[in-house]
PDB file of N, CA and C in Angstrom:
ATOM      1  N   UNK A   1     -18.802 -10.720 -26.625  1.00  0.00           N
ATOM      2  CA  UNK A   1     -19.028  -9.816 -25.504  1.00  0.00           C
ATOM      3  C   UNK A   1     -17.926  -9.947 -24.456  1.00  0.00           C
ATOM      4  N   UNK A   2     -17.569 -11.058 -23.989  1.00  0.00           N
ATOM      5  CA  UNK A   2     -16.716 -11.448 -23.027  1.00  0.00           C
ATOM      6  C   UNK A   2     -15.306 -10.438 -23.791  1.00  0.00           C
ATOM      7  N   UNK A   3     -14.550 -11.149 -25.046  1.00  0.00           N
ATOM      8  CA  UNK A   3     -13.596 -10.397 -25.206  1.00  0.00           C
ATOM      9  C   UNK A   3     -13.593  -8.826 -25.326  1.00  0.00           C
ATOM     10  N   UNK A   4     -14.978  -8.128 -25.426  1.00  0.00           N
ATOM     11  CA  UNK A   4     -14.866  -6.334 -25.008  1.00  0.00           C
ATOM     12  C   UNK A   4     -14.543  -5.920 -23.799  1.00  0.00           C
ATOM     13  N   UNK A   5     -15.581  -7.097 -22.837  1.00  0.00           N
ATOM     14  CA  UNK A   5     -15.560  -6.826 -21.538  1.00  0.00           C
ATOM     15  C   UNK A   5     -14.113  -6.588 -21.417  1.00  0.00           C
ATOM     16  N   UNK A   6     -13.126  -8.013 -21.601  1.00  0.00           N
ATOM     17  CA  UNK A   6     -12.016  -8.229 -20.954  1.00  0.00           C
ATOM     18  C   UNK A   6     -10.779  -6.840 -21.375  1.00  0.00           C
ATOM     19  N   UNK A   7     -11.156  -6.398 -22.811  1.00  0.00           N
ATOM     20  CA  UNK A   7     -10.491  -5.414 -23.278  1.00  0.00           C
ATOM     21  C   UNK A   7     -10.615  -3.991 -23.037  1.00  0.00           C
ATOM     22  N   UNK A   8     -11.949  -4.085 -22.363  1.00  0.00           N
ATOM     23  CA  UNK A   8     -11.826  -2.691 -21.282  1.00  0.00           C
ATOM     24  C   UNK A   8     -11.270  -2.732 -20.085  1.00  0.00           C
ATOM     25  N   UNK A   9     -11.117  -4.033 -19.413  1.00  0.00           N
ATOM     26  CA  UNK A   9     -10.438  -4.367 -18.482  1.00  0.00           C
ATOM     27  C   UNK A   9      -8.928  -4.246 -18.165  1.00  0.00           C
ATOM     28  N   UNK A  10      -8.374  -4.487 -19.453  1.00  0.00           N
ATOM     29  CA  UNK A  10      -7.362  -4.010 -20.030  1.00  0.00           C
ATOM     30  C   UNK A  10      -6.773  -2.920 -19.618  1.00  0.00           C
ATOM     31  N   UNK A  11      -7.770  -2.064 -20.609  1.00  0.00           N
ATOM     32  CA  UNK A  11      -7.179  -0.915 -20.897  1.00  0.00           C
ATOM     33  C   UNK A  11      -7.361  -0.077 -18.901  1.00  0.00           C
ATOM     34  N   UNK A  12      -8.469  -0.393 -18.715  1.00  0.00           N
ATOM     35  CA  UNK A  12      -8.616   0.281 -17.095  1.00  0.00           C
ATOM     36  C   UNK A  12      -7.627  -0.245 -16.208  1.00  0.00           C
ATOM     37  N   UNK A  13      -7.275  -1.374 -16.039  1.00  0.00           N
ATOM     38  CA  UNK A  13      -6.232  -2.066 -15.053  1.00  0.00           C
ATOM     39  C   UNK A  13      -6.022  -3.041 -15.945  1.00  0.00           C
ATOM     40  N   UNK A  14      -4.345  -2.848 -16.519  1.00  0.00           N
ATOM     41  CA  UNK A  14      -3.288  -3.522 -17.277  1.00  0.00           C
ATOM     42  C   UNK A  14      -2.680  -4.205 -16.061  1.00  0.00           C
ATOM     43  N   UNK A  15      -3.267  -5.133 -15.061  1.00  0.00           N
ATOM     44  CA  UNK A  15      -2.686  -5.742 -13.880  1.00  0.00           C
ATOM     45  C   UNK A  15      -2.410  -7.127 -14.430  1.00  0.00           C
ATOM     46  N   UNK A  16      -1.868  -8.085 -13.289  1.00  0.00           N
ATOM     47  CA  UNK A  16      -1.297  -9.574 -14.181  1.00  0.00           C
ATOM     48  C   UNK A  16      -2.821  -9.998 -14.526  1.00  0.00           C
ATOM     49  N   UNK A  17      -3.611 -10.194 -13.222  1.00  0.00           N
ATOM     50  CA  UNK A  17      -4.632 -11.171 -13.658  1.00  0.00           C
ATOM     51  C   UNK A  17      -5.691 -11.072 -14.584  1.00  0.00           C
ATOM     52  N   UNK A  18      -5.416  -9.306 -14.747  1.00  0.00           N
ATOM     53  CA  UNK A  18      -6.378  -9.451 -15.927  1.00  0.00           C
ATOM     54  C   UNK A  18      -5.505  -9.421 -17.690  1.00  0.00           C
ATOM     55  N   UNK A  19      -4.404  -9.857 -17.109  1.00  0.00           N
ATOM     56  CA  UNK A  19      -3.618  -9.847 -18.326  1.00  0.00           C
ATOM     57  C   UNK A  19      -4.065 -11.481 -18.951  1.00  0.00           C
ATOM     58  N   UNK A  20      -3.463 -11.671 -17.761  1.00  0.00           N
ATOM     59  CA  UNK A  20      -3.827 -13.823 -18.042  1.00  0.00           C
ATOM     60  C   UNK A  20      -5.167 -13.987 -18.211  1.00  0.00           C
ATOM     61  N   UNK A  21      -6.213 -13.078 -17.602  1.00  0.00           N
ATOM     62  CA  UNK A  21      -7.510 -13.312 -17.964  1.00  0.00           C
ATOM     63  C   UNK A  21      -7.688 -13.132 -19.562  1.00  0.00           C
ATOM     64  N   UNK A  22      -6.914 -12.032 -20.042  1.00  0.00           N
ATOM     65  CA  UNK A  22      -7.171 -11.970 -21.372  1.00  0.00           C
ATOM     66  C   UNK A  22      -6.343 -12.849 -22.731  1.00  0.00           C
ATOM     67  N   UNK A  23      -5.785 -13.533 -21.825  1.00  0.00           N
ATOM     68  CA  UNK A  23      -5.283 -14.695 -22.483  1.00  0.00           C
ATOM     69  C   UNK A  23      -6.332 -16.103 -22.750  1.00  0.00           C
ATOM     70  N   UNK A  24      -6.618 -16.080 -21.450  1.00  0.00           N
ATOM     71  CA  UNK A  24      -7.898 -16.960 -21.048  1.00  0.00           C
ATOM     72  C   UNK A  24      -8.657 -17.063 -21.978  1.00  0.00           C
ATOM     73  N   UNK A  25      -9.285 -15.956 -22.300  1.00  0.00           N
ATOM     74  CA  UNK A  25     -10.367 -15.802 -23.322  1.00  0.00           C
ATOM     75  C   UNK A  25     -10.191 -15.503 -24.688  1.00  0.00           C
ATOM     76  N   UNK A  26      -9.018 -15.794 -25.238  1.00  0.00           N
ATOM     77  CA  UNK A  26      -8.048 -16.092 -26.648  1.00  0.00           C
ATOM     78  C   UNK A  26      -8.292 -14.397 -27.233  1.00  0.00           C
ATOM     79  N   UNK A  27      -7.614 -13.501 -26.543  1.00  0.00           N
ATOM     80  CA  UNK A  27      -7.749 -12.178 -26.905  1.00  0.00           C
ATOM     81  C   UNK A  27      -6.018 -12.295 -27.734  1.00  0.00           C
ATOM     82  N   UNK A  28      -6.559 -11.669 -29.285  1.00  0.00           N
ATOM     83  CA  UNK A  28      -5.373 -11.460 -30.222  1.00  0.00           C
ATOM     84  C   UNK A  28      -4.535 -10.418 -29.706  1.00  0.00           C
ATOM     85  N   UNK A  29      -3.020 -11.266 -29.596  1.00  0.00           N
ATOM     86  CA  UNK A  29      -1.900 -10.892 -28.991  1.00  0.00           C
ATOM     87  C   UNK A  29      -1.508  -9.282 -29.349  1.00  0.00           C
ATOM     88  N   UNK A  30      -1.485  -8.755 -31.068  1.00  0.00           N
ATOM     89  CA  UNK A  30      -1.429  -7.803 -31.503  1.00  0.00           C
ATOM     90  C   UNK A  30      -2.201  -6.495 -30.409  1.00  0.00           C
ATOM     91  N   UNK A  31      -3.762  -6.827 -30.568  1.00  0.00           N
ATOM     92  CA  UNK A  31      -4.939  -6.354 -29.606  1.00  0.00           C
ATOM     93  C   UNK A  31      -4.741  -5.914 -28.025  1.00  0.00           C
ATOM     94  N   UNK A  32      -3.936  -7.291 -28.125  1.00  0.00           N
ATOM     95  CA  UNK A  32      -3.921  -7.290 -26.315  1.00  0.00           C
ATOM     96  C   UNK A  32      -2.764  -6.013 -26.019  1.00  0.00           C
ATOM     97  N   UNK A  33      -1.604  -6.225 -26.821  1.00  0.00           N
ATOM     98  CA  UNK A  33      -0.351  -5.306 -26.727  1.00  0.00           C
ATOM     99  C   UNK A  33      -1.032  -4.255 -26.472  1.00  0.00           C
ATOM    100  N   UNK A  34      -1.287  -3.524 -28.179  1.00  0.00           N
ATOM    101  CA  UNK A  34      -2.097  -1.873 -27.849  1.00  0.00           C
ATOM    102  C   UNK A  34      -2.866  -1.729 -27.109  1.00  0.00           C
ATOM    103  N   UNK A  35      -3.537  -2.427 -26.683  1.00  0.00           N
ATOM    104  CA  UNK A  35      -4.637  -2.068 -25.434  1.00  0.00           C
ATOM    105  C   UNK A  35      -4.046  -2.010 -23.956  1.00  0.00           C
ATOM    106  N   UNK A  36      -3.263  -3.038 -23.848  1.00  0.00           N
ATOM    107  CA  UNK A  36      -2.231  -2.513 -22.688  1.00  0.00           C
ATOM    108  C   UNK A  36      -1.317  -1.614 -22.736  1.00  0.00           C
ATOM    109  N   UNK A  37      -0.828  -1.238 -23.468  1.00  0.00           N
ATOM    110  CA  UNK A  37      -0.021   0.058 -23.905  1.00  0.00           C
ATOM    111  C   UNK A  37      -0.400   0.866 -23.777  1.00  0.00           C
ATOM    112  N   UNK A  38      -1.487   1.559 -24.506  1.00  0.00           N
ATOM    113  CA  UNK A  38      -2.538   2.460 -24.393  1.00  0.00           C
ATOM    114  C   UNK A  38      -2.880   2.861 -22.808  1.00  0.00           C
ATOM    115  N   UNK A  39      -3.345   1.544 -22.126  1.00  0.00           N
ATOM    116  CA  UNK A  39      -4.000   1.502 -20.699  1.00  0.00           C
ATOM    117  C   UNK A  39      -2.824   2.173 -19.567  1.00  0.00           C
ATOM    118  N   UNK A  40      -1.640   1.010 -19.829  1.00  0.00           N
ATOM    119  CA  UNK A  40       0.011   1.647 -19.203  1.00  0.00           C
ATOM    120  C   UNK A  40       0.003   3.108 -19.009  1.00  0.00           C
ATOM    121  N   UNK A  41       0.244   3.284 -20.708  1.00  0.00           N
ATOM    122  CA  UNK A  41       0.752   5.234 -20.570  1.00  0.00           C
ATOM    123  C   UNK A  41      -0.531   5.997 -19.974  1.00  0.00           C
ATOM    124  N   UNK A  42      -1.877   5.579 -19.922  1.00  0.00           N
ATOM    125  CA  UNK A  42      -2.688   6.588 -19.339  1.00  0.00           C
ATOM    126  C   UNK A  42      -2.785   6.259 -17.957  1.00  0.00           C
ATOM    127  N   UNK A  43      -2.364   5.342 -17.406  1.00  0.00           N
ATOM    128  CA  UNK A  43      -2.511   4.841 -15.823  1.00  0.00           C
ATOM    129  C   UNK A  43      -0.987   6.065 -15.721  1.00  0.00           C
ATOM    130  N   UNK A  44      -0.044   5.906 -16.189  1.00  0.00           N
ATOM    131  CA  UNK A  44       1.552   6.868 -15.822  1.00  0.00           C
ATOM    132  C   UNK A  44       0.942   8.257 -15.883  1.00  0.00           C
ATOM    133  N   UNK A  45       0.204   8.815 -17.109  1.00  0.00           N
ATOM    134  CA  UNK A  45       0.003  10.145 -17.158  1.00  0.00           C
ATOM    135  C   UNK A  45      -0.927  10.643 -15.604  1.00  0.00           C
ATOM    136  N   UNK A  46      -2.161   9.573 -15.661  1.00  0.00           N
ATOM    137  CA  UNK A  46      -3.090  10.107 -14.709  1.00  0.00           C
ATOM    138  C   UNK A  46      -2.482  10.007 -13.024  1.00  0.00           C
ATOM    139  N   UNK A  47      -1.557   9.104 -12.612  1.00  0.00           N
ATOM    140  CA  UNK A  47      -0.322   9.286 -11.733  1.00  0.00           C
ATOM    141  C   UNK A  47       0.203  10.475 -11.363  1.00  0.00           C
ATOM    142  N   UNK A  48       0.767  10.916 -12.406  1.00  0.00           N
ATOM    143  CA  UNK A  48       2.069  12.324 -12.525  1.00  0.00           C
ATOM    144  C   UNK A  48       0.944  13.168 -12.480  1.00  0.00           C
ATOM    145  N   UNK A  49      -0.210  13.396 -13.251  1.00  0.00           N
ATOM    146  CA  UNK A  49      -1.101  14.299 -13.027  1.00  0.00           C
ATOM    147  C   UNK A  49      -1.632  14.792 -11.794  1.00  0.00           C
ATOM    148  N   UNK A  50      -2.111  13.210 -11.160  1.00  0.00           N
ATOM    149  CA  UNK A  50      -2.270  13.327  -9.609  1.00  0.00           C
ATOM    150  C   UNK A  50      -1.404  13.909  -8.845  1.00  0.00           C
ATOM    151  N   UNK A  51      -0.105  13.258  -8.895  1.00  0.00           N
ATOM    152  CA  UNK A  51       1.371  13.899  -8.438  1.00  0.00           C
ATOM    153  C   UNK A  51       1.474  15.126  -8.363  1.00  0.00           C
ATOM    154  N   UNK A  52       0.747  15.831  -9.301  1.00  0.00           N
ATOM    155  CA  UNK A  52       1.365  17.056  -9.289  1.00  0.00           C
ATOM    156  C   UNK A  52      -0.501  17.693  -8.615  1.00  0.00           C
ATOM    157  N   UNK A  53      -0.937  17.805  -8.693  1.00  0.00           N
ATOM    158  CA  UNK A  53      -1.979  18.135  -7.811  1.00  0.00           C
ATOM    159  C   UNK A  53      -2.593  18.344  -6.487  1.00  0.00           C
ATOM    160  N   UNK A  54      -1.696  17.011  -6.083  1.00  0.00           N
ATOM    161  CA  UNK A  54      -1.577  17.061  -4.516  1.00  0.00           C
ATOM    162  C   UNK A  54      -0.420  16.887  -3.958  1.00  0.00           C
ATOM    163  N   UNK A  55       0.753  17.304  -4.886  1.00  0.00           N
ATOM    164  CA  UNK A  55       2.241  17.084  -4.309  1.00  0.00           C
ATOM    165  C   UNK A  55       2.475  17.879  -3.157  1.00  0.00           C
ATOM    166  N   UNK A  56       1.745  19.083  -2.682  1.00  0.00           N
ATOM    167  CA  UNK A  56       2.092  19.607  -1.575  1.00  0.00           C
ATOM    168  C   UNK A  56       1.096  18.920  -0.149  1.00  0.00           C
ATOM    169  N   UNK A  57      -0.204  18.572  -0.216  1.00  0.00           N
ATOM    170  CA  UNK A  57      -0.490  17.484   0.533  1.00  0.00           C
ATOM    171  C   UNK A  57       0.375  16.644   0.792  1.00  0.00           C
ATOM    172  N   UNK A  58       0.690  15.859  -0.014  1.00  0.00           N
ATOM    173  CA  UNK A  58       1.848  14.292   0.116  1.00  0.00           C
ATOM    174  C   UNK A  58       2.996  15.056   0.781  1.00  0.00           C
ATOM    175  N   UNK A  59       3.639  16.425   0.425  1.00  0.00           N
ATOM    176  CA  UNK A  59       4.921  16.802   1.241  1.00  0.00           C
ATOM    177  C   UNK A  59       4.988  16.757   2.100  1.00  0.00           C
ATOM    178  N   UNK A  60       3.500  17.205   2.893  1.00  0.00           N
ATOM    179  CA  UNK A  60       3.398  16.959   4.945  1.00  0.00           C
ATOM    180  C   UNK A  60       3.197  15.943   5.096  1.00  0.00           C
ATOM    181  N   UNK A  61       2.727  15.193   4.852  1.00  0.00           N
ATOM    182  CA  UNK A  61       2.687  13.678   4.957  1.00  0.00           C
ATOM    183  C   UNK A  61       4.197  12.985   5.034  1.00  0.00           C
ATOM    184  N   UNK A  62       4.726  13.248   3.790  1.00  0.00           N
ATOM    185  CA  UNK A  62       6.138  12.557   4.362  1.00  0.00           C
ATOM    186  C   UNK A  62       6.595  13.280   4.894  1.00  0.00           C
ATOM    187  N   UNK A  63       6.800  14.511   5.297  1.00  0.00           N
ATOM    188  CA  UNK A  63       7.427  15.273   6.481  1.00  0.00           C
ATOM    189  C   UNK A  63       6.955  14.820   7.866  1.00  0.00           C
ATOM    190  N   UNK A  64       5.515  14.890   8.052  1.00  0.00           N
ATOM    191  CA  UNK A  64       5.824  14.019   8.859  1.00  0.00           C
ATOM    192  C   UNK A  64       5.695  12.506   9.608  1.00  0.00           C
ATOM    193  N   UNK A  65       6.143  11.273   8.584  1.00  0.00           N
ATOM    194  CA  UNK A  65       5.882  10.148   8.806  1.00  0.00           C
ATOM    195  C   UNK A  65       8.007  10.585   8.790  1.00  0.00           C
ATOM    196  N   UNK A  66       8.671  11.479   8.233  1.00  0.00           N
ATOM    197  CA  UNK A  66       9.996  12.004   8.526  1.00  0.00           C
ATOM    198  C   UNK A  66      10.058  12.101   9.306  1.00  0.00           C
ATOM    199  N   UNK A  67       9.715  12.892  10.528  1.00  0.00           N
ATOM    200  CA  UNK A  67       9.673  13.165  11.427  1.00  0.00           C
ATOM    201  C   UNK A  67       9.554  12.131  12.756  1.00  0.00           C
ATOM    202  N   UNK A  68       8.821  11.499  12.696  1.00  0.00           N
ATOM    203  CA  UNK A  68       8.026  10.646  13.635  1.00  0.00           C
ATOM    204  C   UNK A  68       8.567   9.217  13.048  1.00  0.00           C
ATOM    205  N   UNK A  69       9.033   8.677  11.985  1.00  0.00           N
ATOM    206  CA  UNK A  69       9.562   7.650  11.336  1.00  0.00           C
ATOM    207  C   UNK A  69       9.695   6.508  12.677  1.00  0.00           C
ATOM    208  N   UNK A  70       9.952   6.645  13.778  1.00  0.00           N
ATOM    209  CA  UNK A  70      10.170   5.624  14.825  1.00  0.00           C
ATOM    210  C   UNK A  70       8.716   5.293  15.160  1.00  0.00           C
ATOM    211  N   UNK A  71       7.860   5.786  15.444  1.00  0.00           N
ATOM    212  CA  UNK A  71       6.829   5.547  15.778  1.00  0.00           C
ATOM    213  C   UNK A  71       5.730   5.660  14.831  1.00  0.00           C
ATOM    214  N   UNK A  72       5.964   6.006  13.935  1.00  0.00           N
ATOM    215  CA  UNK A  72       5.132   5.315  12.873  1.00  0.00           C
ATOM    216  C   UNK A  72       5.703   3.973  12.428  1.00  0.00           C
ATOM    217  N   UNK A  73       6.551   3.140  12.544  1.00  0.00           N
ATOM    218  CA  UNK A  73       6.968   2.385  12.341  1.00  0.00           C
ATOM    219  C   UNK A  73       7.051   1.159  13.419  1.00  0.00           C
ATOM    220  N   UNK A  74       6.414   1.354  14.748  1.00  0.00           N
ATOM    221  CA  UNK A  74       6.063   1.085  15.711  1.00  0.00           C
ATOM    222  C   UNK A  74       5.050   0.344  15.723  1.00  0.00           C
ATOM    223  N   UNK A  75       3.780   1.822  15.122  1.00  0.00           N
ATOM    224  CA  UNK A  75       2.635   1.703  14.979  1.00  0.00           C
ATOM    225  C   UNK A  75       1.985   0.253  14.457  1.00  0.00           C
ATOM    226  N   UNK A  76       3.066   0.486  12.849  1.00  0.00           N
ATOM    227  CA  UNK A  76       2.931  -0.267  11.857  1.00  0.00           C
ATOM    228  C   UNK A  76       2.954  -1.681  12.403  1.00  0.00           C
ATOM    229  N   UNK A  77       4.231  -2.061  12.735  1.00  0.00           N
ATOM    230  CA  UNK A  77       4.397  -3.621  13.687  1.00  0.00           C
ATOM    231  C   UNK A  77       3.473  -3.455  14.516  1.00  0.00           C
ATOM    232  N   UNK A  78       3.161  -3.152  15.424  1.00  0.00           N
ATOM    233  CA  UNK A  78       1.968  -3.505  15.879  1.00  0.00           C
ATOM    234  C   UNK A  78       0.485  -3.619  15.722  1.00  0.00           C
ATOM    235  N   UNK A  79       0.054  -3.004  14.273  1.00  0.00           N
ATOM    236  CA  UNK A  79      -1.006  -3.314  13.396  1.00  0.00           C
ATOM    237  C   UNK A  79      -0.610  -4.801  12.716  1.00  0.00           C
ATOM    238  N   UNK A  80       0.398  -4.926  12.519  1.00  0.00           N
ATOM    239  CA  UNK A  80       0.395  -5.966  11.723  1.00  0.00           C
ATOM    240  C   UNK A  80       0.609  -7.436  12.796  1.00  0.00           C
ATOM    241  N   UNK A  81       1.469  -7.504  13.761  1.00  0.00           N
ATOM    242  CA  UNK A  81       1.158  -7.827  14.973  1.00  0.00           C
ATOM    243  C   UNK A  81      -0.313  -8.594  15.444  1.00  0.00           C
ATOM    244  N   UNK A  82      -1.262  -7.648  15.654  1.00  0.00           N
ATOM    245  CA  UNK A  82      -2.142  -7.510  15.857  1.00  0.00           C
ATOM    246  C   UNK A  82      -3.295  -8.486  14.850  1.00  0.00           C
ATOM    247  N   UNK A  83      -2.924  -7.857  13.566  1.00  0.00           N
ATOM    248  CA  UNK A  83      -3.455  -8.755  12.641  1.00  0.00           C
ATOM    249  C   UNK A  83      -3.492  -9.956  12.462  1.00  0.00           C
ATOM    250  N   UNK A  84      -2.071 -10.777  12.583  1.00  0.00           N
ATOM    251  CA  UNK A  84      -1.520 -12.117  13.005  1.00  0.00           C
ATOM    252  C   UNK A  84      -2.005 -12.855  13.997  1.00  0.00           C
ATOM    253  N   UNK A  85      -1.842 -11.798  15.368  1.00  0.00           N
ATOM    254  CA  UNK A  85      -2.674 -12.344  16.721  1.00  0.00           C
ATOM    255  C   UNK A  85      -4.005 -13.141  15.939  1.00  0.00           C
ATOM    256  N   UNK A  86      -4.826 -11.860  15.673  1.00  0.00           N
ATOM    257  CA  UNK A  86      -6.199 -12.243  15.657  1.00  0.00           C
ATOM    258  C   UNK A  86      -6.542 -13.060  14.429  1.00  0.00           C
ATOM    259  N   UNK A  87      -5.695 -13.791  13.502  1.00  0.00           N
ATOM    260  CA  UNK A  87      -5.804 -14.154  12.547  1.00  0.00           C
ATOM    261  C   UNK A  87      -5.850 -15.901  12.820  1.00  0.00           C
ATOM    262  N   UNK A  88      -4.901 -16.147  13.978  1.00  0.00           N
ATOM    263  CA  UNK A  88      -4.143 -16.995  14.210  1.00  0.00           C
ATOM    264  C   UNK A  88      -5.393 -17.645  15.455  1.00  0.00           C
ATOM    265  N   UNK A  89      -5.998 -16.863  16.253  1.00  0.00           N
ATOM    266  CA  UNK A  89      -7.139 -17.040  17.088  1.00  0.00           C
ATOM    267  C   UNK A  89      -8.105 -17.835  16.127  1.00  0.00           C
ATOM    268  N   UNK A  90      -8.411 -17.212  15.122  1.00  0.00           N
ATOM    269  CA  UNK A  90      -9.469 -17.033  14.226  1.00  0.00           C
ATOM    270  C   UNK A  90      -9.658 -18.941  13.284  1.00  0.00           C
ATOM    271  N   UNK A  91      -8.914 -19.618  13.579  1.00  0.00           N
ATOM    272  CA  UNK A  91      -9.099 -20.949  13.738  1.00  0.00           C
ATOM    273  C   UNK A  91      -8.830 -21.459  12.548  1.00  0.00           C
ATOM    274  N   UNK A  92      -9.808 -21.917  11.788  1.00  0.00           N
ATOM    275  CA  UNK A  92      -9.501 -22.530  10.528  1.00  0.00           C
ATOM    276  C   UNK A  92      -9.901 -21.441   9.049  1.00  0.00           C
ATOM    277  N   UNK A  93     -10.874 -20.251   9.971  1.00  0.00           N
ATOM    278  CA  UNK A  93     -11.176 -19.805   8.830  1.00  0.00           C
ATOM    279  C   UNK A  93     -10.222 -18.222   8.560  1.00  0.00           C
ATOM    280  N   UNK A  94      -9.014 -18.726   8.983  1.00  0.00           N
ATOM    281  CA  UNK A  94      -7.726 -17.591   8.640  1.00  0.00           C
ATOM    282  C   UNK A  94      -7.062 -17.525   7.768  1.00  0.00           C
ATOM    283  N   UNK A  95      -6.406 -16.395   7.152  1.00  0.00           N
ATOM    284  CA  UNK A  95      -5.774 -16.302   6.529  1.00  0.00           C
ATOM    285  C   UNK A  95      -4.621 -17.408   5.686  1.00  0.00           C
ATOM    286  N   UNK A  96      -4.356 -17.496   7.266  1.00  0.00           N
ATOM    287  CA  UNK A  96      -3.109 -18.296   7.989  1.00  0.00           C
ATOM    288  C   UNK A  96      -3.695 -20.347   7.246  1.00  0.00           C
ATOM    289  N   UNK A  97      -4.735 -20.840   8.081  1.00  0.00           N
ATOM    290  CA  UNK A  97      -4.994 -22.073   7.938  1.00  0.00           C
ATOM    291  C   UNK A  97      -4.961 -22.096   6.093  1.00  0.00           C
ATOM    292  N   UNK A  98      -5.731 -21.142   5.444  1.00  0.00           N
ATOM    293  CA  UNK A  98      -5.920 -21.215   3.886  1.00  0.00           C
ATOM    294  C   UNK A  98      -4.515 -21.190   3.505  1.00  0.00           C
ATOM    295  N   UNK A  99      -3.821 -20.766   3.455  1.00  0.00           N
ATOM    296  CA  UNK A  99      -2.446 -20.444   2.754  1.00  0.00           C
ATOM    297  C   UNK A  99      -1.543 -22.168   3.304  1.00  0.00           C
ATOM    298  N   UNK A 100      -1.909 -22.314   4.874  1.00  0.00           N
ATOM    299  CA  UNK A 100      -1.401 -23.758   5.056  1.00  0.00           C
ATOM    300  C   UNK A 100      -2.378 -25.348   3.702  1.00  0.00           C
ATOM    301  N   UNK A 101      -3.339 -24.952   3.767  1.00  0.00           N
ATOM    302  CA  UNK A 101      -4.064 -26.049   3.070  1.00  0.00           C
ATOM    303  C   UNK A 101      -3.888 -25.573   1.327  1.00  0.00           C
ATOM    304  N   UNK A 102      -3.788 -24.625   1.031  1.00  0.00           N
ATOM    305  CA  UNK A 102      -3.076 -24.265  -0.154  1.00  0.00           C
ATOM    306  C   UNK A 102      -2.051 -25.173  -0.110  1.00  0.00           C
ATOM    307  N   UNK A 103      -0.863 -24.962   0.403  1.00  0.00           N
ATOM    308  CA  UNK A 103       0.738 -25.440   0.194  1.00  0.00           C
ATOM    309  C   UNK A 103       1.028 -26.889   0.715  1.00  0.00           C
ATOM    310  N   UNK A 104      -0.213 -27.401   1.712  1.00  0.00           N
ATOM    311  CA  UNK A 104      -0.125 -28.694   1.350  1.00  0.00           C
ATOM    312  C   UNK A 104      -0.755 -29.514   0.355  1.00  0.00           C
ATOM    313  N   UNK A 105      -1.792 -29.128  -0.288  1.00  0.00           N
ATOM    314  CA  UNK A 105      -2.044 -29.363  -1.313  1.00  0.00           C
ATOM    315  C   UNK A 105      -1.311 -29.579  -2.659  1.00  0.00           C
ATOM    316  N   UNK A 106      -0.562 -28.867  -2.745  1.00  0.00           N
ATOM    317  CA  UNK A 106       0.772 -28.598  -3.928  1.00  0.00           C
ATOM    318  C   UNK A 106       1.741 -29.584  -3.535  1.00  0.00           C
TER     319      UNK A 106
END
């Protein structure tokens, strides 16, 4: 059961961790290929499909993040800014402290 699960997993999101997951669970290499292959070209088709569906939506959009490019980019640093601030407040149970006790750990 586990190796179907993992091989629909596959085929839906060919991402790393569920690649190594399907290593994990001794999924035959042959198997694993076509099923990520398979998963690949239909994640590209359903993309370009999208692409082309809402390509004139997405055109104003980058027209105007074109347009405005300074201050959307403003924006951005200061969301992220912001994020840091309050991350960094946020004591031990941040982002920030985990990633420190990660790397001293190693």
């Amino acid at each position: 059961f586990v190796q179907i699960f993992v091989s629909v997993m596959v085929l839906f999101a060919p991402v790393s961790i569920v690649c190594l997951l399907a290593g994990g669970v001794g999924l035959k290499f042959r198997r694993f290929i076509v099923i990520d292959a398979v998963g690949t070209i239909a994640s590209l088709v359903l993309i370009r499909w999208l692409g082309f569906q809402f390509g004139g939506s997405i055109d104003s959009i980058v027209d105007f993040i074109g347009e405005y490019r300074w201050q959307v980019l403003a924006v951005s640093v200061l969301c992220v800014l912001y994020i840091i601030f309050k991350d960094t407040r946020n004591g031990s149970n941040s982002l920030l402290a985990f990633i420190r006790k990660v790397r001293d750990k190693s």
